[in-house]
Protein backbone atom coordinates (compact mmCIF):
# COMPACT_ATOMS: atom_id res chain seq x y z
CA UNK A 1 -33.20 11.65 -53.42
CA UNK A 2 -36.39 12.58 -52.59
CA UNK A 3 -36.57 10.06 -49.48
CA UNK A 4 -33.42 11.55 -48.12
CA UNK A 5 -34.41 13.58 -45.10
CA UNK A 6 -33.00 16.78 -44.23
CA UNK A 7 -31.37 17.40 -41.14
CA UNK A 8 -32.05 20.82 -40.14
CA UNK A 9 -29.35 22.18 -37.63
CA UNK A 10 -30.50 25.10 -35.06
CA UNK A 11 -29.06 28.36 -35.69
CA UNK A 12 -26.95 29.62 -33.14
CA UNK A 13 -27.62 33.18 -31.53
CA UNK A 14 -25.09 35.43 -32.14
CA UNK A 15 -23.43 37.12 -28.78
CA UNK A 16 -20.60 39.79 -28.45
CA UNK A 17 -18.49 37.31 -27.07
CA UNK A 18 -18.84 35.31 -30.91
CA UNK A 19 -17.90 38.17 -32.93
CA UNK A 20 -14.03 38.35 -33.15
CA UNK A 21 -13.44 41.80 -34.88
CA UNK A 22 -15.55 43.26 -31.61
CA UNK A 23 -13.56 41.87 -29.25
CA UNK A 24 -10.59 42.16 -31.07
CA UNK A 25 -11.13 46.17 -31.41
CA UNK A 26 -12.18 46.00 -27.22
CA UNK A 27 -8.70 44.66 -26.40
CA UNK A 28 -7.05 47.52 -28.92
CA UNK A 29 -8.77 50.48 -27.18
CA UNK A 30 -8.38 48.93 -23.54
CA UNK A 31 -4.66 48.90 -24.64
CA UNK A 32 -4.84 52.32 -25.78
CA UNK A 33 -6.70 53.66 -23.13
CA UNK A 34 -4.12 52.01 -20.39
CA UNK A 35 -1.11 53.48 -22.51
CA UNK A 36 -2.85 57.08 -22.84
CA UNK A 37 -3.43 56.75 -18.97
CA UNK A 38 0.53 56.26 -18.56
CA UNK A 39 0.99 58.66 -20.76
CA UNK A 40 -1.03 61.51 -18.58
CA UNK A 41 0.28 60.08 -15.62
CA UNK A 42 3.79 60.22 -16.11
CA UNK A 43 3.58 63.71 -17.54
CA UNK A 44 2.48 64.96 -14.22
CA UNK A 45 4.93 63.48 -12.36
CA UNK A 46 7.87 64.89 -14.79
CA UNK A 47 6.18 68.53 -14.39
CA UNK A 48 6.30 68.36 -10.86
CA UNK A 49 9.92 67.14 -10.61
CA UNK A 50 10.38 70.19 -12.83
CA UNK A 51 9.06 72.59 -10.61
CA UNK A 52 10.46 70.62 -7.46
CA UNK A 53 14.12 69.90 -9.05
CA UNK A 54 15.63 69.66 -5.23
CA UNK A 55 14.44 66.21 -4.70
CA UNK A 56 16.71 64.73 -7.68
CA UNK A 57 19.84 67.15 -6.78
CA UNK A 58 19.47 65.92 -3.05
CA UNK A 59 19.51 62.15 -4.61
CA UNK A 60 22.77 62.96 -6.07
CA UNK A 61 24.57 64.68 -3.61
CA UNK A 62 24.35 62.62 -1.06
CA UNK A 63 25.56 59.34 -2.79
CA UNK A 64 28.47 61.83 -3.70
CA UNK A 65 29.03 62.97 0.18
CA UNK A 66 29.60 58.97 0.91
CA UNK A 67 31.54 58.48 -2.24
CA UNK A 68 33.91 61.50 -1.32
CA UNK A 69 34.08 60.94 2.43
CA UNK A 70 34.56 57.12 2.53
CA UNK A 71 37.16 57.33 0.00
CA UNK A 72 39.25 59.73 1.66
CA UNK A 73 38.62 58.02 5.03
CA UNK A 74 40.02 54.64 4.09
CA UNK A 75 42.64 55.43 0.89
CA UNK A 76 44.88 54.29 3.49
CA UNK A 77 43.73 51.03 3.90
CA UNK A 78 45.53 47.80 3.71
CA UNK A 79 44.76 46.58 -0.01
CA UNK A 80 45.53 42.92 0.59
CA UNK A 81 42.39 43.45 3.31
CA UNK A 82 39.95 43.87 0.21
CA UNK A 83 38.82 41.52 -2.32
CA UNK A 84 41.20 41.64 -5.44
CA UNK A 85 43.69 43.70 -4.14
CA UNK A 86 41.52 46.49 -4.78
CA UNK A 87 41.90 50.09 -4.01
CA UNK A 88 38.92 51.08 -1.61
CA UNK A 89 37.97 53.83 -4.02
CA UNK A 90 37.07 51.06 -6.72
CA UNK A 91 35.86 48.73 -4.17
CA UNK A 92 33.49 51.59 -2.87
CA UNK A 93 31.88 52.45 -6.50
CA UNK A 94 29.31 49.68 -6.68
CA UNK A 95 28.34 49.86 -3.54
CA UNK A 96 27.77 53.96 -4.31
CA UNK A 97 25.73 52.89 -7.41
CA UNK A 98 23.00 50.63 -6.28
CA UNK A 99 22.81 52.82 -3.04
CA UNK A 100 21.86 55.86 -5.30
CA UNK A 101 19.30 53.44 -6.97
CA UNK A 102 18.03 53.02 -2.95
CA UNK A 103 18.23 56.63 -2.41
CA UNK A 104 15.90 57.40 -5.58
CA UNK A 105 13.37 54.42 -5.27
CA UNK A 106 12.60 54.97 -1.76
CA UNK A 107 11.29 58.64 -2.22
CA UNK A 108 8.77 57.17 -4.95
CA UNK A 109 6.12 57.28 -2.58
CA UNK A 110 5.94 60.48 -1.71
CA UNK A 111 3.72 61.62 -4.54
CA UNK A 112 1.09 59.40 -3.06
CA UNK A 113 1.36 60.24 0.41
CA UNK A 114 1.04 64.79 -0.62
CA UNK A 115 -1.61 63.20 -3.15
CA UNK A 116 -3.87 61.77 -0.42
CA UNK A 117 -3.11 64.63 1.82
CA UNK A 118 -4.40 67.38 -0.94
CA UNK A 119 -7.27 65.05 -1.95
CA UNK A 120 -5.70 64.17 -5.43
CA UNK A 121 -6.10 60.75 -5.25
CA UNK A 122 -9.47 60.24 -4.35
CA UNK A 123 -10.36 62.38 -7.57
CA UNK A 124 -7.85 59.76 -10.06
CA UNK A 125 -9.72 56.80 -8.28
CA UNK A 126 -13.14 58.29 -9.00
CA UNK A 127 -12.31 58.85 -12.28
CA UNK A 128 -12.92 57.14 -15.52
CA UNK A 129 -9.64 55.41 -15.59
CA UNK A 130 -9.55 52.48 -17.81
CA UNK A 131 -7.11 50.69 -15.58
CA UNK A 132 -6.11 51.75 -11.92
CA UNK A 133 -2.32 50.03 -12.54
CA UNK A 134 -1.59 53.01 -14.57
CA UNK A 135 -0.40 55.07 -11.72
CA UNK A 136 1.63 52.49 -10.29
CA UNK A 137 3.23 52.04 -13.80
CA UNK A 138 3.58 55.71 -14.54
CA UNK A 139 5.21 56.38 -10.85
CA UNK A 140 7.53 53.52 -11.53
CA UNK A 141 8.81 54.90 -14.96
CA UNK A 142 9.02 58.31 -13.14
CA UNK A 143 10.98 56.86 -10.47
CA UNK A 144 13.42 54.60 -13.43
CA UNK A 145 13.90 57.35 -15.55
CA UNK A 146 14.48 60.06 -12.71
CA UNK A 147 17.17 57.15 -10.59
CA UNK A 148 18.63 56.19 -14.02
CA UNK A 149 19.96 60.31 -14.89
CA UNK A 150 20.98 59.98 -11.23
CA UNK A 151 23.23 56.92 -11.66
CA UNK A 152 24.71 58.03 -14.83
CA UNK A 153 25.73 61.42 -13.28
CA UNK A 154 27.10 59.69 -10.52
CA UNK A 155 29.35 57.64 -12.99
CA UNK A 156 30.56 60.99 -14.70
CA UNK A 157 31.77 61.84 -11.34
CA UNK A 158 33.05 58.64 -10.46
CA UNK A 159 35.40 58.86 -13.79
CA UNK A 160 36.65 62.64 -12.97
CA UNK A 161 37.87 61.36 -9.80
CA UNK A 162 39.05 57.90 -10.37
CA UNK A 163 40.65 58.02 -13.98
CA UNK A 164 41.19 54.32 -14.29
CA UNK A 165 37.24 53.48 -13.58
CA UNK A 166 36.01 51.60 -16.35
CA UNK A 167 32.35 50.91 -14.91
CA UNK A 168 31.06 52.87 -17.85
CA UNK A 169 31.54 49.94 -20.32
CA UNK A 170 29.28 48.17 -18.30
CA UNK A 171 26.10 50.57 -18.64
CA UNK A 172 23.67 48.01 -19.79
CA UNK A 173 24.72 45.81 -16.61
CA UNK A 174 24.22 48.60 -14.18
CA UNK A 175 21.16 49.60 -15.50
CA UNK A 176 19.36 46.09 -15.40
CA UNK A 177 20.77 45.62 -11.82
CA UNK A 178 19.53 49.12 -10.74
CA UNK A 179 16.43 48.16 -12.23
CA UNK A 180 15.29 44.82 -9.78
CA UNK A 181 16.56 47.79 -6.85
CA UNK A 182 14.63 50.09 -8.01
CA UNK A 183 11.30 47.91 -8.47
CA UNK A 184 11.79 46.86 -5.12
CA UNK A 185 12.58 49.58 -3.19
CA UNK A 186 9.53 51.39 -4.92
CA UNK A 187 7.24 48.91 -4.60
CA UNK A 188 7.61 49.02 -0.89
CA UNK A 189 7.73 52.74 -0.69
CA UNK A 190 4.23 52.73 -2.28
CA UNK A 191 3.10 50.24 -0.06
CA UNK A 192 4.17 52.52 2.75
CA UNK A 193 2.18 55.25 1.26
CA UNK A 194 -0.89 53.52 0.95
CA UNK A 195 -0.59 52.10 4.78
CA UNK A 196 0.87 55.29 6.86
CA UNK A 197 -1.03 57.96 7.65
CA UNK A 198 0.93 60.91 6.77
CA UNK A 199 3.87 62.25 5.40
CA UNK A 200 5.81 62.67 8.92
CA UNK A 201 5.82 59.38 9.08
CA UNK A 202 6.61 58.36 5.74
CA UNK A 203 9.74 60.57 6.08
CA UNK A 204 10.32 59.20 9.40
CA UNK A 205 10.33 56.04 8.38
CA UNK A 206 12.64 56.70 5.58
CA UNK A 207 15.13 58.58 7.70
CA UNK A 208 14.76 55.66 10.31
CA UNK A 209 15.70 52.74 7.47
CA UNK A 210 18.41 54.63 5.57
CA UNK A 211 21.43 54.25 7.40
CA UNK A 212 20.34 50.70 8.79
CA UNK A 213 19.98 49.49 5.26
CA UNK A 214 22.56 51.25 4.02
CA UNK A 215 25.36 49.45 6.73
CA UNK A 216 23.86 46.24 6.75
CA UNK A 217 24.86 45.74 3.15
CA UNK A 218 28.25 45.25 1.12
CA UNK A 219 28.04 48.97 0.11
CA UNK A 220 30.83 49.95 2.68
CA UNK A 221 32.41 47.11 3.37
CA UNK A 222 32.93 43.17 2.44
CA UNK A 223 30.88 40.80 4.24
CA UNK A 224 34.60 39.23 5.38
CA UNK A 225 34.63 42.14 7.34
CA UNK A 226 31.08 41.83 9.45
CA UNK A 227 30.49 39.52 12.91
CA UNK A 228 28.19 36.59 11.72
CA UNK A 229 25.17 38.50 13.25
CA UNK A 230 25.28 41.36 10.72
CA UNK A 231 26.22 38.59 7.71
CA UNK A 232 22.93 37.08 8.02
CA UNK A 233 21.53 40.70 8.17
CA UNK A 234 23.38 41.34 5.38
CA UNK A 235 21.80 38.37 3.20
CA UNK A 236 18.56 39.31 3.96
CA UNK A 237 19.06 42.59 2.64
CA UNK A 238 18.81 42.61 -1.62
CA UNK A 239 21.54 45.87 -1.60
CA UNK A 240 23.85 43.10 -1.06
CA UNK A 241 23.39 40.73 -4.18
CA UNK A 242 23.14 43.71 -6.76
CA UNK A 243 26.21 45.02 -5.16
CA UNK A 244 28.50 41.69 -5.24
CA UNK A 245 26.94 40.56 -8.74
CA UNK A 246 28.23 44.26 -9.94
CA UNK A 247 31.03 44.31 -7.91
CA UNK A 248 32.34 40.86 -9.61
CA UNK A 249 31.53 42.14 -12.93
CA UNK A 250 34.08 45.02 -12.31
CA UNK A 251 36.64 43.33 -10.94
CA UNK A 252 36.72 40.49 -13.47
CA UNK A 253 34.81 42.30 -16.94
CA UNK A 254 32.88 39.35 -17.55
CA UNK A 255 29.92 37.30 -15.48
CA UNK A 256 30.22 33.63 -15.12
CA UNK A 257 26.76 32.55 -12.83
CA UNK A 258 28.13 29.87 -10.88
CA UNK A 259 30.95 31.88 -9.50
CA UNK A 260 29.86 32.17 -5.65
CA UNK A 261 29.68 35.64 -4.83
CA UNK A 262 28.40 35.26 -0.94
CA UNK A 263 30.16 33.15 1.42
CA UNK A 264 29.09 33.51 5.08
CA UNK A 265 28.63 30.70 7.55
CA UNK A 266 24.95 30.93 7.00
CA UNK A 267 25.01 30.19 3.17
CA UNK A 268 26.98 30.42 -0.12
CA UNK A 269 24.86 32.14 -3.24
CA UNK A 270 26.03 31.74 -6.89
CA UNK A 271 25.77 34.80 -9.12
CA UNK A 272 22.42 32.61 -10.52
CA UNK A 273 20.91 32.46 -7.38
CA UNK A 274 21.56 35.78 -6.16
CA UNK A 275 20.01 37.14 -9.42
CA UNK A 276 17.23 34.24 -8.55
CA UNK A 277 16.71 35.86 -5.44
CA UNK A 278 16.25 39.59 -6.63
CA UNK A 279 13.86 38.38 -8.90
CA UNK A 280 11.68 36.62 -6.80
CA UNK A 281 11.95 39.39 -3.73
CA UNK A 282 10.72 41.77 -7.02
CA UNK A 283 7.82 39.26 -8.01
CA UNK A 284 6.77 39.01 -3.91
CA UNK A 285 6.85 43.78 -3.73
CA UNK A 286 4.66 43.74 -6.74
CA UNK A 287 2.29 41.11 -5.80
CA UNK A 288 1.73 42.79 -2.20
CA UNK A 289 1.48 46.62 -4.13
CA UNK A 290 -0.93 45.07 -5.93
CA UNK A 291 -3.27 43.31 -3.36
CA UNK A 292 -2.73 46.72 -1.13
CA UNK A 293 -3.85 49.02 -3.94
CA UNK A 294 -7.03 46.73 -5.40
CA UNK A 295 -8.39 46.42 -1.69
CA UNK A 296 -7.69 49.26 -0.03
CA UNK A 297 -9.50 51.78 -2.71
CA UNK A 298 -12.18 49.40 -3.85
């Protein structure tokens, strides 16, 4: 026993990284500090959409002018033209929906453009903020939150005048459709704030997009309808998957995803890979928000 030698092993020096309580209570408060930031953030934006209410009325009056107009324009029509045998009122509500979802995304970035103009924004990025994300997660739960009262009121009025709309069983549906429109829309809207110089031409180029968007989709009409030209437009443009995938889900009260939804000579897109498609054009806006806002203001 005596012979036996003793190994002696080196002690190790203790580092932050080693103790797991510290880094465990690091991760907490970064959490906390992120979620207070959202907190703070979104607050703002809520109080000045309280003092500004125009902007929201605006977002639902108009999707109401096209609803009303349209719909008294082409009650007339031929119902063996549409898809289903539809009346055009009913075919038109979809298309209404995710357009007001368009109409209340794209204005997201105008609290950054009157932010850099007043000098707002260079005071949040000089400040102690745990995590500069936080303002683009607190103007996209604005902007969901503000577009989602929006939608809802649009599908009180779409009831009151078409009694036999049943588009508010599907609420959940709607709501996780509007939501890849509304991501997407606002992600390039606050893209568009970061890169234009002013708010002229951020309105400008809103005004200048609106209609083109707008008619290059299935909103107004089927793609059946459209010279080839405008069909490939129209598959370019991600209006026209949330549209059909909702559109199908109202005409038949149930989703089945390899039901082909868009049939143009270019291509034919399953319910699957349209949905696919919107999430990977959502996963591309944030990427490029992202890059613009970590090397732009650092």
């Amino acid at each position: 026993m005596l012979n036996q030698q003793i190994k002696l092993h080196p002690i190790k020096p203790i580092s932050r990284n080693n103790l797991k309580p510290l880094s465990n209570i690091t991760k907490k408060l970064k959490k906390y500090y992120f979620i207070q930031e959202i907190q703070a953030l979104t607050k703002r934006l809520y109080l000045q959409i309280l003092r500004k209410p125009l902007t929201v009325i605006t977002g639902i009056i108009q999707p109401l002018i096209w609803l009303i107009l349209f719909s008294a324009l082409f009650q007339n029509a031929p119902i063996k033209l549409l898809q289903n045998n539809i009346q055009y009122n009913e075919f038109l509500n979809p298309g209404i929906i995710i357009f007001t979802a368009f109409t209340g995304s794209m204005n997201s970035g105008l609290t950054i453009i009157f932010d850099r103009e007043f000098g707002f924004l260079n005071r949040l990025l000089v400040s102690p903020l745990k995590n500069r994300y936080s303002l683009l997660f607190s103007l996209f739960i604005s902007t969901w939150s503000i577009t989602a009262i929006q939608i809802f009121l649009i599908m009180m009025c779409n009831i009151l005048l078409n009694t036999h709309n049943n588009m508010i069983c599907y609420v959940y549906q709607i709501l996780i459709l509007a939501t890849l429109i509304i991501i997407t829309i606002a992600s390039l809207s606050i893209c568009l704030a970061f890169l234009l110089p002013g708010h002229i031409e951020f309105l400008a180029c809103i005004l200048i997009s609106n209609l083109p968007i707008l008619f290059s989709s299935t909103a107004l009409a089927p793609l059946a309808f459209m010279p080839s030209w405008l069909q490939f437009l129209a598959c370019l443009n991600p209006l026209t998957y949330a549209i059909e995938i909702l559109r199908y889900l109202y005409s038949n009260h149930q989703i089945i995803y390899n039901t082909n939804i868009i049939k143009t000579i270019w291509i034919t897109l399953s319910i699957k890979n349209s949905i696919i498609i919107l999430l990977l054009i959502n996963t591309i806006n944030l990427i490029i928000t992202q890059y613009i806002l970590k090397y732009k203001y650092e």
